[in-house]
C-alpha atoms as a PDB file:
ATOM      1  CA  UNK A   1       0.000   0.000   0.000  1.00  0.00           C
ATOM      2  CA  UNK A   2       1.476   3.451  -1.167  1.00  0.00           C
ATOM      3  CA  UNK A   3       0.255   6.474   0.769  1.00  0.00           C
ATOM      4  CA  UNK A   4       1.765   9.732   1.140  1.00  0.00           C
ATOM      5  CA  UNK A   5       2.555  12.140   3.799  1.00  0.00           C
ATOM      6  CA  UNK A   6       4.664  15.156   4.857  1.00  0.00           C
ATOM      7  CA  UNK A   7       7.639  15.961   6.077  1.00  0.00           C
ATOM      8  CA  UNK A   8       7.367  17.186   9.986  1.00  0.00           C
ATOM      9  CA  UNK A   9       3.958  15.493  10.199  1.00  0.00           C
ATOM     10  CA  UNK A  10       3.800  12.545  13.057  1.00  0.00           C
ATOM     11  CA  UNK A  11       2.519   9.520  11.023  1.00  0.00           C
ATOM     12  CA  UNK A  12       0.913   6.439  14.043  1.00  0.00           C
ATOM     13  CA  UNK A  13       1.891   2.917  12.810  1.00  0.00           C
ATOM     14  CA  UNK A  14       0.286   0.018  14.783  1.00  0.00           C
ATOM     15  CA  UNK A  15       0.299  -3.993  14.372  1.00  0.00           C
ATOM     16  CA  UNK A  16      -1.532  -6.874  15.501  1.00  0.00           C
ATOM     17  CA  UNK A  17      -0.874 -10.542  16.112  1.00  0.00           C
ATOM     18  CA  UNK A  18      -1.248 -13.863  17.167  1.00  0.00           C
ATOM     19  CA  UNK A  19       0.994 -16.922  17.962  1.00  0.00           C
ATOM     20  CA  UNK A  20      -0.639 -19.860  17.889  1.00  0.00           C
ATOM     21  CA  UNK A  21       1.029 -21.492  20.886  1.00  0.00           C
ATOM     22  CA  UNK A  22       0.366 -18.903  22.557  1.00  0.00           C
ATOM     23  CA  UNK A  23       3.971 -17.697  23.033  1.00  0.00           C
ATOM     24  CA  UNK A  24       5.084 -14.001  24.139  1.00  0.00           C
ATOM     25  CA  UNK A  25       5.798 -11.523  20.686  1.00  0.00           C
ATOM     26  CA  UNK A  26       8.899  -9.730  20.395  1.00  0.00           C
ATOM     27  CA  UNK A  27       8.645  -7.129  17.804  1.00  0.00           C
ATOM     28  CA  UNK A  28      11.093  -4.390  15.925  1.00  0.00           C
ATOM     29  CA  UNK A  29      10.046  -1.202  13.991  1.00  0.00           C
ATOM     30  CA  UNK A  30      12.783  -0.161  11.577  1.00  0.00           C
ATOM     31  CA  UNK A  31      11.097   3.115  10.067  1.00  0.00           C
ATOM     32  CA  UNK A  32      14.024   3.194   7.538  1.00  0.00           C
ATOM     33  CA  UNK A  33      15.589   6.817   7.805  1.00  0.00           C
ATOM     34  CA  UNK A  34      18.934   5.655   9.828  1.00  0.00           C
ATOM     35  CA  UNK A  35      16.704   6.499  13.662  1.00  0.00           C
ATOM     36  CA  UNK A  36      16.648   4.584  16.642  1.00  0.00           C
ATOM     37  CA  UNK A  37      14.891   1.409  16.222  1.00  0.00           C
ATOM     38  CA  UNK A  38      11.730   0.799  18.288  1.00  0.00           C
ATOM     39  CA  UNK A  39      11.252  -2.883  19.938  1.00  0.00           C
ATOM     40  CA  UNK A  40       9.219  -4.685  22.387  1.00  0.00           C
ATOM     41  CA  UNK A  41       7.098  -7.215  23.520  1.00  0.00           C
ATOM     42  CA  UNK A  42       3.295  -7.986  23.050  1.00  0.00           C
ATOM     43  CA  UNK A  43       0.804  -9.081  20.711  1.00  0.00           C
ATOM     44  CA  UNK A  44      -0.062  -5.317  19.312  1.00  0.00           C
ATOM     45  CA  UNK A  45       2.113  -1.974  19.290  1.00  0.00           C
ATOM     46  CA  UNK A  46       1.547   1.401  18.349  1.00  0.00           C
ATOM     47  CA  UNK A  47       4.140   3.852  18.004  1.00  0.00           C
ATOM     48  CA  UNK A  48       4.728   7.551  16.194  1.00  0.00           C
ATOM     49  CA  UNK A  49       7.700   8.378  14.001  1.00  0.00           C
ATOM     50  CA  UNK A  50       8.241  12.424  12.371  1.00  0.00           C
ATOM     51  CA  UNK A  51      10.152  12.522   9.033  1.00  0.00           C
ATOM     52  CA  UNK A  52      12.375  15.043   8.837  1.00  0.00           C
ATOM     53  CA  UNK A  53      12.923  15.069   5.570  1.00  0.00           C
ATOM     54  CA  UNK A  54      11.076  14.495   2.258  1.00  0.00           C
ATOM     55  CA  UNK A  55      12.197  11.298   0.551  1.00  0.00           C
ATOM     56  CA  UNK A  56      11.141   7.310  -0.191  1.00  0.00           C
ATOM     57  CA  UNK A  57      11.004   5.489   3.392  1.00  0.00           C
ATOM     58  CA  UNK A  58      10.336   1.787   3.951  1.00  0.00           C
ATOM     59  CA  UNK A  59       8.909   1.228   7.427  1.00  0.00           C
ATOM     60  CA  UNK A  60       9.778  -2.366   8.233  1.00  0.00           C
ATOM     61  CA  UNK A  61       8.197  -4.624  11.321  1.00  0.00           C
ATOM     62  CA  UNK A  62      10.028  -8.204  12.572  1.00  0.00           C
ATOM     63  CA  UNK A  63       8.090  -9.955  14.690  1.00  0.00           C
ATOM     64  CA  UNK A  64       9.498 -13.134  16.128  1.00  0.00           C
ATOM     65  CA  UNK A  65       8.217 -15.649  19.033  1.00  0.00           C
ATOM     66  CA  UNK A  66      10.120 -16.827  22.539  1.00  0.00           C
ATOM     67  CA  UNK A  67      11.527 -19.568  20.233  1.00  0.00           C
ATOM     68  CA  UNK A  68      13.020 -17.688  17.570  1.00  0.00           C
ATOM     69  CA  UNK A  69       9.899 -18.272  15.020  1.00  0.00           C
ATOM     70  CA  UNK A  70      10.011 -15.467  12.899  1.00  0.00           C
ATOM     71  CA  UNK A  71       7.241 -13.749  11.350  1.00  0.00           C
ATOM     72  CA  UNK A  72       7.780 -12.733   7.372  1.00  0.00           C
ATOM     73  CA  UNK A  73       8.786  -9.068   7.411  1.00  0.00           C
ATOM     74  CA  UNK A  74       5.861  -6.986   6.833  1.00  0.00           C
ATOM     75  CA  UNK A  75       7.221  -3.473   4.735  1.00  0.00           C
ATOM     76  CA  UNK A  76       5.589  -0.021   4.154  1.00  0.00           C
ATOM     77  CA  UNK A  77       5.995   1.640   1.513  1.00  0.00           C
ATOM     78  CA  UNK A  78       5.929   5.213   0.896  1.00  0.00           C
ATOM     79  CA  UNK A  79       6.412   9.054   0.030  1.00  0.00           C
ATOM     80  CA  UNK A  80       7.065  11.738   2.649  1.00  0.00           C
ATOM     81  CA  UNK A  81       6.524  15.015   0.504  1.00  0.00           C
ATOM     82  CA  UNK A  82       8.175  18.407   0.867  1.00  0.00           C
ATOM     83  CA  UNK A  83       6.330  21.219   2.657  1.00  0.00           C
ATOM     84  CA  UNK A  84       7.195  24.840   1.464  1.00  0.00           C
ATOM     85  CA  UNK A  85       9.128  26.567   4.383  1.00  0.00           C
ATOM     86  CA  UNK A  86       6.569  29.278   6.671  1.00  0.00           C
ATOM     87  CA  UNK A  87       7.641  32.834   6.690  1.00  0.00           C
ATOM     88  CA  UNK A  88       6.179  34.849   9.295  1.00  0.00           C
ATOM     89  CA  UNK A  89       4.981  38.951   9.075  1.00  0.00           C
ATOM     90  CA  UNK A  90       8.284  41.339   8.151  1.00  0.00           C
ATOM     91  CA  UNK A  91       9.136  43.544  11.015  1.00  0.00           C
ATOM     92  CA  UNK A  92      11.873  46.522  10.718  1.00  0.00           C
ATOM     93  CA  UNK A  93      13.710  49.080  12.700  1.00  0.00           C
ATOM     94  CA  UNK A  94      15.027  52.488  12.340  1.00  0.00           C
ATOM     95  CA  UNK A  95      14.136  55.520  11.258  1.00  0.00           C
ATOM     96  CA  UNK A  96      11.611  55.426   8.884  1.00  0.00           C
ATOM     97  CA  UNK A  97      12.765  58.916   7.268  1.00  0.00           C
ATOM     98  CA  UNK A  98      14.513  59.444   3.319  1.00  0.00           C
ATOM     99  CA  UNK A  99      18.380  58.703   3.400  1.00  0.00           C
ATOM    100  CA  UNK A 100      18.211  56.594   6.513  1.00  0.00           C
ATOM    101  CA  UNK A 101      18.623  53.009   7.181  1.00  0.00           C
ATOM    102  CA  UNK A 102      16.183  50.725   7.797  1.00  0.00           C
ATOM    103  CA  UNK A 103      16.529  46.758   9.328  1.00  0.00           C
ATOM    104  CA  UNK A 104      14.331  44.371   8.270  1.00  0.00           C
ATOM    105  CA  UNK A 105      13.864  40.199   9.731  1.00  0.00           C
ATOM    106  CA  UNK A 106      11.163  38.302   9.432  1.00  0.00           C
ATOM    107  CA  UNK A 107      11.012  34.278  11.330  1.00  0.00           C
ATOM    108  CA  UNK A 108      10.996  31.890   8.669  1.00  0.00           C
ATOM    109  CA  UNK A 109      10.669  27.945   9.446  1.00  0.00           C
ATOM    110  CA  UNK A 110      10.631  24.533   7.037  1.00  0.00           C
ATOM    111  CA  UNK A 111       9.102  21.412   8.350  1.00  0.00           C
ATOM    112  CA  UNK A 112      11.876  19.644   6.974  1.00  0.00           C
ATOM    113  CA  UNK A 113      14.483  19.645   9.659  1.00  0.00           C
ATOM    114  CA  UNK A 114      17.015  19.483   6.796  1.00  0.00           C
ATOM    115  CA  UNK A 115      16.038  21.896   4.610  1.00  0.00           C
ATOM    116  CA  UNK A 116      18.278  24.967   3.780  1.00  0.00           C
ATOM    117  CA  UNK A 117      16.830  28.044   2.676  1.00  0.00           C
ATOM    118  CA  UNK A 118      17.680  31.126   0.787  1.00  0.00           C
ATOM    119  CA  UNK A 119      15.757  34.394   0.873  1.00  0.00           C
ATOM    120  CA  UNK A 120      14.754  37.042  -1.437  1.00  0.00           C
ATOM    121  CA  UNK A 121      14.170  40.872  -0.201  1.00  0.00           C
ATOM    122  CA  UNK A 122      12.881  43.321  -2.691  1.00  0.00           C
ATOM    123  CA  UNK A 123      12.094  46.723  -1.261  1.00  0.00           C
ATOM    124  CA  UNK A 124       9.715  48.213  -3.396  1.00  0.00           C
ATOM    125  CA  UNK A 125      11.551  50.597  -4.563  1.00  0.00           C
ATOM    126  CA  UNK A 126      13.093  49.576  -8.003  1.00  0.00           C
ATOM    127  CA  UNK A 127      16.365  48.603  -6.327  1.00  0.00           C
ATOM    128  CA  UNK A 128      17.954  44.904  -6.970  1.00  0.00           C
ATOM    129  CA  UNK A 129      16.890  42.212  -4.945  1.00  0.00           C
ATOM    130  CA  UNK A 130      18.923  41.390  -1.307  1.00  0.00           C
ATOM    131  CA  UNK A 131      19.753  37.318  -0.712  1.00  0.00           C
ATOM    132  CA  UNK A 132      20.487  38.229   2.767  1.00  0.00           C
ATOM    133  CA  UNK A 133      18.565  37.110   6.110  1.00  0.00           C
ATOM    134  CA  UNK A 134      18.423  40.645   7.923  1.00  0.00           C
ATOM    135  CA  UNK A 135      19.409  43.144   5.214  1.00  0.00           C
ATOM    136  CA  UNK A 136      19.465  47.050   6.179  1.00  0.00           C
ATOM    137  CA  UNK A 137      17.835  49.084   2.953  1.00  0.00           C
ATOM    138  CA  UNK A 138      18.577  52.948   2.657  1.00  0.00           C
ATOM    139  CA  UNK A 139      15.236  54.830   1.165  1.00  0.00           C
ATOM    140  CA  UNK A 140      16.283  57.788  -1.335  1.00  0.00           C
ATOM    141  CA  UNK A 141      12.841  59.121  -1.354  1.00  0.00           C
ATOM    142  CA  UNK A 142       9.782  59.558   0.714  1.00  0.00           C
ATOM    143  CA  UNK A 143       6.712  57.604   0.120  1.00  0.00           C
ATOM    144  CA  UNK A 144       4.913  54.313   0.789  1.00  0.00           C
ATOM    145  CA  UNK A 145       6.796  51.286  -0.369  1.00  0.00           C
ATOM    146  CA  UNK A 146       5.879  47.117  -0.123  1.00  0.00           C
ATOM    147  CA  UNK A 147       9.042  44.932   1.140  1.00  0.00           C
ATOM    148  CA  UNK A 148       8.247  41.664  -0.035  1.00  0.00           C
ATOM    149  CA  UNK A 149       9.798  38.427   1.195  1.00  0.00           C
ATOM    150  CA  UNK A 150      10.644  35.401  -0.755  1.00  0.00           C
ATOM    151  CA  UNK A 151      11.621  32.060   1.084  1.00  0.00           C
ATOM    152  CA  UNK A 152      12.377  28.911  -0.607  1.00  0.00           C
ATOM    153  CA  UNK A 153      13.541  25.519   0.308  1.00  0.00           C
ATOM    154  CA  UNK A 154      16.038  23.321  -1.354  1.00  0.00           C
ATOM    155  CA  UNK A 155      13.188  21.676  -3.301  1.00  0.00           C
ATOM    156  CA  UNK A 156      12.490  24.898  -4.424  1.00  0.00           C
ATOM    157  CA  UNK A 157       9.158  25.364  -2.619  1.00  0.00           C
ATOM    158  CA  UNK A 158       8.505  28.979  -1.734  1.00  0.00           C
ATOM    159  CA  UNK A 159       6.382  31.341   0.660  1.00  0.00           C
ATOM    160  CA  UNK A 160       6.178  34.740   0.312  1.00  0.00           C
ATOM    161  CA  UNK A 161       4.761  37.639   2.650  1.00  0.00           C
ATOM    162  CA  UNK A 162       4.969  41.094   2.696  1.00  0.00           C
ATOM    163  CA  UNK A 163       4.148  44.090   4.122  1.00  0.00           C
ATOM    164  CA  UNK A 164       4.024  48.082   3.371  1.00  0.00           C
ATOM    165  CA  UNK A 165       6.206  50.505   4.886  1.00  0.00           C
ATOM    166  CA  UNK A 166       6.031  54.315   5.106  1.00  0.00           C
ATOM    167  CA  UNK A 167       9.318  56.575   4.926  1.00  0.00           C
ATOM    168  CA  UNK A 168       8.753  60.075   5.771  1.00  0.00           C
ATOM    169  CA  UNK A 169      10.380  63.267   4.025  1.00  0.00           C
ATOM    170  CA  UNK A 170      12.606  65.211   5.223  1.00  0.00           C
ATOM    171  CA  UNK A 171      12.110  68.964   4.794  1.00  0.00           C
ATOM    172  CA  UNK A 172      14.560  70.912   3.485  1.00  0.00           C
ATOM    173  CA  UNK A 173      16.991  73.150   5.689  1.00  0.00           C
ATOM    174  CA  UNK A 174      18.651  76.317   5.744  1.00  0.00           C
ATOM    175  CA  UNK A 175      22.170  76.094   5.922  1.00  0.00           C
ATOM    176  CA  UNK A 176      24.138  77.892   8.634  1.00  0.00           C
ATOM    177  CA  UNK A 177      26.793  80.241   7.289  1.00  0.00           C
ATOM    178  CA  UNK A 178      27.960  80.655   3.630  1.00  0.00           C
ATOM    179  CA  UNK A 179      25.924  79.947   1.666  1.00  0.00           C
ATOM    180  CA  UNK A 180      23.493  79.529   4.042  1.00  0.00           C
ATOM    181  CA  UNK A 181      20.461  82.366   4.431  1.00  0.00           C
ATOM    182  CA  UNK A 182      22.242  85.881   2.978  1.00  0.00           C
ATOM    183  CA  UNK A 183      20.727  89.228   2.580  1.00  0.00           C
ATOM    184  CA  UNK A 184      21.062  90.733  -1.235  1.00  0.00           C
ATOM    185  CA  UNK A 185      20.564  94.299  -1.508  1.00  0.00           C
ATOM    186  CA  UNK A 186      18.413  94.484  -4.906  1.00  0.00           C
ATOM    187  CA  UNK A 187      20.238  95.471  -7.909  1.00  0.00           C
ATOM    188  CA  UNK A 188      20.601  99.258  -9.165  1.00  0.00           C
ATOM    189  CA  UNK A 189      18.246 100.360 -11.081  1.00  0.00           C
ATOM    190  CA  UNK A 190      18.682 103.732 -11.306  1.00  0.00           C
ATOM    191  CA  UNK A 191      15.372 104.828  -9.669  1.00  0.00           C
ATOM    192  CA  UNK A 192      15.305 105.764  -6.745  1.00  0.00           C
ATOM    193  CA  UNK A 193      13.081 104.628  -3.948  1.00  0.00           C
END
């Protein structure tokens, strides 16, 4: 039987059986990803096992009585499938004013314990796009721009949030000294006033 499930998700796997002498049932789960094996004794088990990675997995259970009669292997067969990583709401610091900088995160998680990411930051403002986690962006104008996120897996799955962000202007200034504010006596005319 071919099923298939997801990576991070807790899958239940139970058996049942008889010997027909009545003898005490040793049995072994081998869920076939290189963990721990899981083993004991009775005539029915049920146990849990996470995946923490997408792949093909065999799930194989030995069963064997006090006097070494074994049971044929009984196999599993099937697909855990990759989940796209989750990417939670873009949050920032600094001062949200023209020509200063700006930090931006946002928590990102993959169900797949394995999984390395990259991420994508475009900040809405016709600039190139940043690869890094927790990039700093410097706003040349005022105005109301959307930072969009773009997190992908290894298997290339992707999520993507974002969120709009105001920058304020700055008004202009009068510089202090030369050429700051001066006083120009009007041209001659020749009239007089």
């Amino acid at each position: 039987e071919s099923t298939t499930q997801y990576e991070g998700e807790e899958l239940q796997f139970s058996f049942s059986a008889t010997d027909p002498e009545g003898d005490d049932i040793e049995y072994e789960w081998d869920f076939g990803d290189g963990s721990a094996k899981v083993s004991g004794e009775g005539d029915s088990s049920s146990t849990t096992h996470v995946y923490i990675q997408d792949g093909n997995y065999s799930v194989t259970l030995s069963l064997k009585d006090e006097h070494r009669g074994y049971a044929p292997e009984t196999i599993i067969n099937f697909t855990v499938s990759n989940l796209p990583p989750d990417v939670m709401n873009i949050t920032s610091t600094g001062d949200f004013i023209e020509g200063s900088e700006v930090s931006f995160s946002a928590d990102s998680s993959d169900p797949g314990a394995e999984d390395s990411l990259t991420y994508s930051w475009n900040f809405g403002d016709g600039g190139d796009n940043i690869t890094a986690i927790n990039p700093s962006h410097t706003y040349g104008d005022d105005g109301t721009f959307t930072v969009t996120l773009v997190v992908c897996d290894d298997s290339e799955d992707c999520d993507t949030t974002s969120s709009d962000f105001n920058i304020s202007n700055i008004p202009p200034t009068i510089m202090e000294g030369n050429p700051g504010l001066q006083l120009i006596p009007p041209p001659e005319t020749g009239f007089e006033r």
